[in-house]
Protein backbone atom coordinates (compact mmCIF):
# COMPACT_ATOMS: atom_id res chain seq x y z
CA UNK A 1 4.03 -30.49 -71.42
CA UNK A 2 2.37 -32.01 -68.68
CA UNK A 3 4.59 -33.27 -65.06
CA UNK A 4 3.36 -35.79 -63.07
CA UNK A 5 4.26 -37.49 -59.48
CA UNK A 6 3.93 -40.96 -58.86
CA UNK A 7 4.09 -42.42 -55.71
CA UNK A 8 6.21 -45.38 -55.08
CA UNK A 9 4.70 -45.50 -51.65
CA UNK A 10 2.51 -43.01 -49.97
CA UNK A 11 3.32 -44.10 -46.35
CA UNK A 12 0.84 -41.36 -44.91
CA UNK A 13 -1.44 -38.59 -45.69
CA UNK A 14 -4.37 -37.41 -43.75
CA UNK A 15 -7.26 -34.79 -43.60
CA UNK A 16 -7.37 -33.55 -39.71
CA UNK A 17 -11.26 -33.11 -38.95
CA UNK A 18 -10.91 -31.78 -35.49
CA UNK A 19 -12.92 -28.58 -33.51
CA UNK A 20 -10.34 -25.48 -33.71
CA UNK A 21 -7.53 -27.68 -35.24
CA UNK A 22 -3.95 -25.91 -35.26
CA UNK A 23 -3.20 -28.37 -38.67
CA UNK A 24 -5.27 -29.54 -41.60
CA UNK A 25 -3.28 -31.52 -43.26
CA UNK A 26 -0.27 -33.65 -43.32
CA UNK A 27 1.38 -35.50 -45.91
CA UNK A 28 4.95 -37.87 -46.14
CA UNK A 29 5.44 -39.42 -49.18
CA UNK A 30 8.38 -41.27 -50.81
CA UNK A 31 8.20 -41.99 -54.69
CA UNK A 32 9.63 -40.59 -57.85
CA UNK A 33 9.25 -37.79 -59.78
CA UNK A 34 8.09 -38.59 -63.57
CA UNK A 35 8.07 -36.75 -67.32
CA UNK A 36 5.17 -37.08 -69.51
CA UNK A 37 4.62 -35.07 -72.79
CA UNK A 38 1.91 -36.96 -74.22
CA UNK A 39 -0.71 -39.54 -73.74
CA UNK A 40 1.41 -42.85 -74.07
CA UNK A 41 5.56 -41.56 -73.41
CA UNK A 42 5.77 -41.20 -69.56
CA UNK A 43 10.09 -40.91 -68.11
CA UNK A 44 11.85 -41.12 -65.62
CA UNK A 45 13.25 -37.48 -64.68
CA UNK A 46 16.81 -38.12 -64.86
CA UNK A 47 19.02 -35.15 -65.22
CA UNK A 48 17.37 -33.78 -61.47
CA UNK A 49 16.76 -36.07 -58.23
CA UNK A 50 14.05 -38.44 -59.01
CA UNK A 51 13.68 -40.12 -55.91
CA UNK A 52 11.64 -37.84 -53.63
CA UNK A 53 10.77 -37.83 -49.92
CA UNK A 54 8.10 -35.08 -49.37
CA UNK A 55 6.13 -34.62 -45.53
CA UNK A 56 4.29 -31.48 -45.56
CA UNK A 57 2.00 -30.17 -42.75
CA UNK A 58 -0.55 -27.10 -43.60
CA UNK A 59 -1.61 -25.09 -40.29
CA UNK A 60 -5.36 -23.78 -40.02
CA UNK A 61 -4.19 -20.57 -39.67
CA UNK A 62 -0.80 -18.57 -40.85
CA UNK A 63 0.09 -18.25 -36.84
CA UNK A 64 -1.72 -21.42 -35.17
CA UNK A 65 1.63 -23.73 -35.11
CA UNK A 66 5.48 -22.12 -34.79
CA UNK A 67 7.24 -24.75 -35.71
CA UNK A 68 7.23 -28.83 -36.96
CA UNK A 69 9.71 -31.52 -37.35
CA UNK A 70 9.24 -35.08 -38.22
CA UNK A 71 11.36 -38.21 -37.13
CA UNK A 72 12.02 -40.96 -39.61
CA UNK A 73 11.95 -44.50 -38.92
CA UNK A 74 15.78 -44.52 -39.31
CA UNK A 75 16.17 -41.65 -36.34
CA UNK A 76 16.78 -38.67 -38.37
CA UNK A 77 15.10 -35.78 -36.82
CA UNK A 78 13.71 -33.05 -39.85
CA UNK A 79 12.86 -29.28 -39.63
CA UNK A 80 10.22 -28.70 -42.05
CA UNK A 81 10.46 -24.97 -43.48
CA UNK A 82 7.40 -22.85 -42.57
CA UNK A 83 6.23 -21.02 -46.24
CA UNK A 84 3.45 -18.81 -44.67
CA UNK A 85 2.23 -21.57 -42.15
CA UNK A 86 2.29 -24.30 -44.46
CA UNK A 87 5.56 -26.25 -43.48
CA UNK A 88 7.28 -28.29 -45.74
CA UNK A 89 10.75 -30.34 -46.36
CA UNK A 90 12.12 -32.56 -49.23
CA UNK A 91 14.73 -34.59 -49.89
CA UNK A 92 15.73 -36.10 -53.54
CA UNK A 93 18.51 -39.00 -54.65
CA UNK A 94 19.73 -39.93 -58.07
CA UNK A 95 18.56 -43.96 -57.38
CA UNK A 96 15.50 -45.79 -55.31
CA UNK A 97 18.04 -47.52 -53.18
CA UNK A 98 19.69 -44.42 -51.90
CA UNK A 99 16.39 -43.14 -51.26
CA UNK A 100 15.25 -46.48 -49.10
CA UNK A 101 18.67 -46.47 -47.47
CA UNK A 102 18.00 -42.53 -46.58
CA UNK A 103 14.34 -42.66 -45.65
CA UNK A 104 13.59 -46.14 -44.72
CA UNK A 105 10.04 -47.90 -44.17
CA UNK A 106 8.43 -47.57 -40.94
CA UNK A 107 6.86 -44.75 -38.21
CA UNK A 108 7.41 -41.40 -39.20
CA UNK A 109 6.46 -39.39 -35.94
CA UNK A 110 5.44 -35.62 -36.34
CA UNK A 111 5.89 -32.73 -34.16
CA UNK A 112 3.73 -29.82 -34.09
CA UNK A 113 4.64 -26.75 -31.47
CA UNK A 114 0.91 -25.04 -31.13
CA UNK A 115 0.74 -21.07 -30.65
């Protein structure tokens, strides 16, 4: 049984190629979370949260950043949860319109506090 993520709209993911970088990646995504247990049936998951915002930021090292949260273009202000320096936080709704009423398009500003 394979599981599978597909994107509505990947509003931003980068690789950080920087000298002694504190992060090396960062990811927000909004999209929807789909079933697929062969090569042609592919569902929509519907007895979870299918509509997903992800942002995830990985630091270089386990210690180089204490702490990250992201603003959305709506004002919310997030705490990602650090998992052993890798800092992540996700949100899911039952339909795409409470999901673009929650997380609308637009900036998403990150925060990282460096060690």
């Amino acid at each position: 049984m394979k599981m599978k993520q597909l994107c509505i709209a990947l509003l931003c993911g980068f690789t950080v190629a920087a000298p002694a970088a504190d992060v090396t990646r960062y990811l927000v995504v909004k999209g929807q979370d789909y079933h697929q247990t062969n090569a042609t049936t592919v569902i929509s998951l519907t007895n979870s949260l299918p509509f997903r915002f992800i942002t995830s930021v990985d630091a270089a090292t386990a210690t180089s950043i204490t702490n990250v949260t992201v603003k959305t273009p709506s004002a919310q202000v997030l705490q990602l949860t650090n998992m052993d320096g890798n800092y992540d936080y996700e949100a899911g709704t039952s339909s795409k319109t409470t999901l673009d009423a929650n997380f609308k398009a637009g900036e998403v500003t990150s925060l990282f506090q460096a060690r």
